[in-house]
Structure formats: C-alpha cells, structure tokens
C-alpha atoms as a PDB file:
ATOM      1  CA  UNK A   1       3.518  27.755 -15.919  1.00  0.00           C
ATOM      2  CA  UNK A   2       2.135  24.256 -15.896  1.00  0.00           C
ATOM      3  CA  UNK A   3       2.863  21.997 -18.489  1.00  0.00           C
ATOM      4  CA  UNK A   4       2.039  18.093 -19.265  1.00  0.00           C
ATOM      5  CA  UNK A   5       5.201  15.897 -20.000  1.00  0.00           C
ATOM      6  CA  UNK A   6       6.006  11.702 -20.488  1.00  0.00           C
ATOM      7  CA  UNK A   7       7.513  11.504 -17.229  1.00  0.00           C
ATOM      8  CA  UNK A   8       4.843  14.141 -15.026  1.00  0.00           C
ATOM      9  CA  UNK A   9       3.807  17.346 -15.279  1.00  0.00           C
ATOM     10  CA  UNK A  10       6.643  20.472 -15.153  1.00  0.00           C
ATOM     11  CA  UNK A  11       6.003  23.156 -13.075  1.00  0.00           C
ATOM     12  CA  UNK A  12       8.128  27.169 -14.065  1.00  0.00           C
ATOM     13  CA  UNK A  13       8.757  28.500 -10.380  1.00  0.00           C
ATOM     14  CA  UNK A  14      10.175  31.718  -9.088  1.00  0.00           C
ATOM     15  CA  UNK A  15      11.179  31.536  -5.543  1.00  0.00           C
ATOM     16  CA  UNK A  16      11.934  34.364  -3.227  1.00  0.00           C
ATOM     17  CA  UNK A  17      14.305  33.033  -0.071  1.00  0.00           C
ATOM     18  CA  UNK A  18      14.364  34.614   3.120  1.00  0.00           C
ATOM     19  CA  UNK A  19      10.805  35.674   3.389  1.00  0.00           C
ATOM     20  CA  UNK A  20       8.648  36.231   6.306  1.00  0.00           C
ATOM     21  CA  UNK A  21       6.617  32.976   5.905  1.00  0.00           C
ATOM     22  CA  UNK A  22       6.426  30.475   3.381  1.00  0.00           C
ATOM     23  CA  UNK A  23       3.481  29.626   0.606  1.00  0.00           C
ATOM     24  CA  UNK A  24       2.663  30.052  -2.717  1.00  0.00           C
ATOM     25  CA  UNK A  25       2.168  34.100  -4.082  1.00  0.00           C
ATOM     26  CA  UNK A  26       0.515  34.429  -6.910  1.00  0.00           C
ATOM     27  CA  UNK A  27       2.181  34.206 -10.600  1.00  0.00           C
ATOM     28  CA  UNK A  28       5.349  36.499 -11.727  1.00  0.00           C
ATOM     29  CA  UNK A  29       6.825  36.610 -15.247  1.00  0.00           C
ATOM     30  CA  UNK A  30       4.507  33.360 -16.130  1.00  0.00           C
ATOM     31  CA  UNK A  31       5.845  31.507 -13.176  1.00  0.00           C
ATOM     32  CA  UNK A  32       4.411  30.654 -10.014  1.00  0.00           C
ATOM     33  CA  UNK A  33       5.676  32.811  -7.197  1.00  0.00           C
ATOM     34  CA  UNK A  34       6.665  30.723  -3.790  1.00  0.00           C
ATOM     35  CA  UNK A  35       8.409  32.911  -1.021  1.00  0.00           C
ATOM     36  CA  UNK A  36      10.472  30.505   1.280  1.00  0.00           C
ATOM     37  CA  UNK A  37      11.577  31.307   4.859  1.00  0.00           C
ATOM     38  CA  UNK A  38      14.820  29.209   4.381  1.00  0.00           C
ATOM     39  CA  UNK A  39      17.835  30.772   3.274  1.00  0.00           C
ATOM     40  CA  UNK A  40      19.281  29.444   0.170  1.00  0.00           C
ATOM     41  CA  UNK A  41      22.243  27.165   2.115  1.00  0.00           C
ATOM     42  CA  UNK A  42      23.081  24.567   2.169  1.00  0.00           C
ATOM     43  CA  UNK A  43      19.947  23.454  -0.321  1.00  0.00           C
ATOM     44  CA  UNK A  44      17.266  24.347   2.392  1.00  0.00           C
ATOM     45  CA  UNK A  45      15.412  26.939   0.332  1.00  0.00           C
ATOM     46  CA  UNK A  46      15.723  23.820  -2.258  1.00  0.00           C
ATOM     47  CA  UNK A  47      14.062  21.114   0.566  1.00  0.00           C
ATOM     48  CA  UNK A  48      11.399  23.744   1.663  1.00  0.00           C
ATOM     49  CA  UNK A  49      10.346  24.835  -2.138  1.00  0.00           C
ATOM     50  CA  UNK A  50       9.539  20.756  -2.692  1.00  0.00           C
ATOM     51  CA  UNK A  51       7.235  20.937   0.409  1.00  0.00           C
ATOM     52  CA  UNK A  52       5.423  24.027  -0.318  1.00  0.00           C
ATOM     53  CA  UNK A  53       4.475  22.193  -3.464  1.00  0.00           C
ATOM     54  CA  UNK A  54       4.187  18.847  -2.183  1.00  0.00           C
ATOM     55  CA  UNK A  55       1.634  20.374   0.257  1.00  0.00           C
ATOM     56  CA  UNK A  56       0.397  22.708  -1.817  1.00  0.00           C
ATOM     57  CA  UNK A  57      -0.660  19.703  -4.582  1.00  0.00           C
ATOM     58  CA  UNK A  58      -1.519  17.240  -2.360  1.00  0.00           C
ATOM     59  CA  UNK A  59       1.154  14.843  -3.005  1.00  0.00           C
ATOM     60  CA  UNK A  60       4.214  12.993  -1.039  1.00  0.00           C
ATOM     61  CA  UNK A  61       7.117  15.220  -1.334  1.00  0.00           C
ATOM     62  CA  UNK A  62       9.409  12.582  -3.157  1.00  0.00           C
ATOM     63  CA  UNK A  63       7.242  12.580  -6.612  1.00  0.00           C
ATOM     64  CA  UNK A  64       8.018  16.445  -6.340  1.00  0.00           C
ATOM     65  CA  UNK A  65      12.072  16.892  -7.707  1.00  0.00           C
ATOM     66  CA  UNK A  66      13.890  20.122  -8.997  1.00  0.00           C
ATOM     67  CA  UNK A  67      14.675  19.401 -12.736  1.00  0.00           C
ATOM     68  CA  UNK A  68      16.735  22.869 -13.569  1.00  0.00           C
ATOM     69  CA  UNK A  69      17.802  25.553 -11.489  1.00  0.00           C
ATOM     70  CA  UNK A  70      18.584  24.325  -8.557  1.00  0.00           C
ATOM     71  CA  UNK A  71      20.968  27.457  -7.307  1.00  0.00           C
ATOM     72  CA  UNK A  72      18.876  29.530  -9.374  1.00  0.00           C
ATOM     73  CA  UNK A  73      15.490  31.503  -8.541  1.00  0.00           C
ATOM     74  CA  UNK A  74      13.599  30.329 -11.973  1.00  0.00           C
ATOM     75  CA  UNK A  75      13.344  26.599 -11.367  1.00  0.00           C
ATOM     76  CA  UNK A  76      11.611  24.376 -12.955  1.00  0.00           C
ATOM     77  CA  UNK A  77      10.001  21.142 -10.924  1.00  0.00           C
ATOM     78  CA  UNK A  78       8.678  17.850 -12.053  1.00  0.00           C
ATOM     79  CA  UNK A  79       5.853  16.273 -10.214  1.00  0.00           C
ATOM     80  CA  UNK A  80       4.979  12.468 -10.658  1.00  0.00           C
ATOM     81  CA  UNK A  81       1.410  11.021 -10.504  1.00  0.00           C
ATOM     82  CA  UNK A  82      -0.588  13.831 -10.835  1.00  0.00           C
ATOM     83  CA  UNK A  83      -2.085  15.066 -13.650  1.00  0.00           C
ATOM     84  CA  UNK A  84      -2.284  19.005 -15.338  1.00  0.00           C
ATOM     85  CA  UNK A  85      -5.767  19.455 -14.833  1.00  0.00           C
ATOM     86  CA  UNK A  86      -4.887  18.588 -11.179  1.00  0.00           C
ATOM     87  CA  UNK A  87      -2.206  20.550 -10.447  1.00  0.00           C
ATOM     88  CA  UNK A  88      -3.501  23.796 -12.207  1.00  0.00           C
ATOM     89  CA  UNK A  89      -6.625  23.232  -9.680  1.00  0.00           C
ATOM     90  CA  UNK A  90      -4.790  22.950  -6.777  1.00  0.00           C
ATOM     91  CA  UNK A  91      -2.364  25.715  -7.527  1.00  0.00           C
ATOM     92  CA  UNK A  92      -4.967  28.240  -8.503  1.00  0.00           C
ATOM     93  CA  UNK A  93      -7.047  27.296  -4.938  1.00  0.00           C
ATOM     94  CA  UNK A  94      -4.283  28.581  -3.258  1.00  0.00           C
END
C-alpha cells in the first residue's frame, strides 16, 4: 500500500466517487480506501483525492500528484518530502 521510491514515497489507492462525505476508509484489496464526494468530471474526484491525502499526511497538496490511473479507481499517488515511516503513521491514525 505504501511503498518508498527515489523520487517520494507511492501510495496504491482505491477511490469510491460520489459518496456521502469524503475521508480515508480503511484498506481494500491492499489499497487504501478514500470515498470522495466529487463526481468523477471533469477531474474533480481527481483534485479532491490529492486533498484528502494532502490533509490526511500533513503535507501541501502540490508534493501530492496522481502517477497512474487517473480515470481509473486503482490509482497510484506519489508524495514528495515525506518519508514511509511517516506516511504509514499518519494514514493508519486515521
């Protein structure tokens, strides 16, 4: 689900659009489950899935980018200038 790479640390991410509310869910399929409110249009899901995480991590939502997937559900993001050990933490606080 997490992983350390060169350029950051790679997150696997299932999102669910057009959910009640927005926030992370839990783990699904070794991915971490993030409903979104947005609709997947116009790449607003897209926007709102890099500030769940942004948030959720503590971290300004441009070191957070979508690396593959991006009109998918399975994504896979990239976050910049945090570590593993970091993110894991934060993520599993949620």
């Amino acid at each position: 689900m997490v992983s350390e790479r060169p350029d950051g640390v790679a997150i696997d991410v299932r999102v669910i659009p057009r959910a009640g509310r927005s926030g992370i869910a839990g783990t699904r399929e070794g991915a971490l489950l993030v409903r979104l409110n947005a609709a997947p249009v116009d790449n607003a899901a897209n926007d709102e899935l890099i500030e769940v995480i942004a948030d959720a991590i503590g971290v300004s939502k441009r070191t957070v980018t979508i690396t593959s997937g991006q009109t998918s559900r399975r994504k896979t993001l990239l976050v910049t200038g945090a570590s593993a050990e970091t993110v894991r933490a934060k993520l599993g606080s949620v």
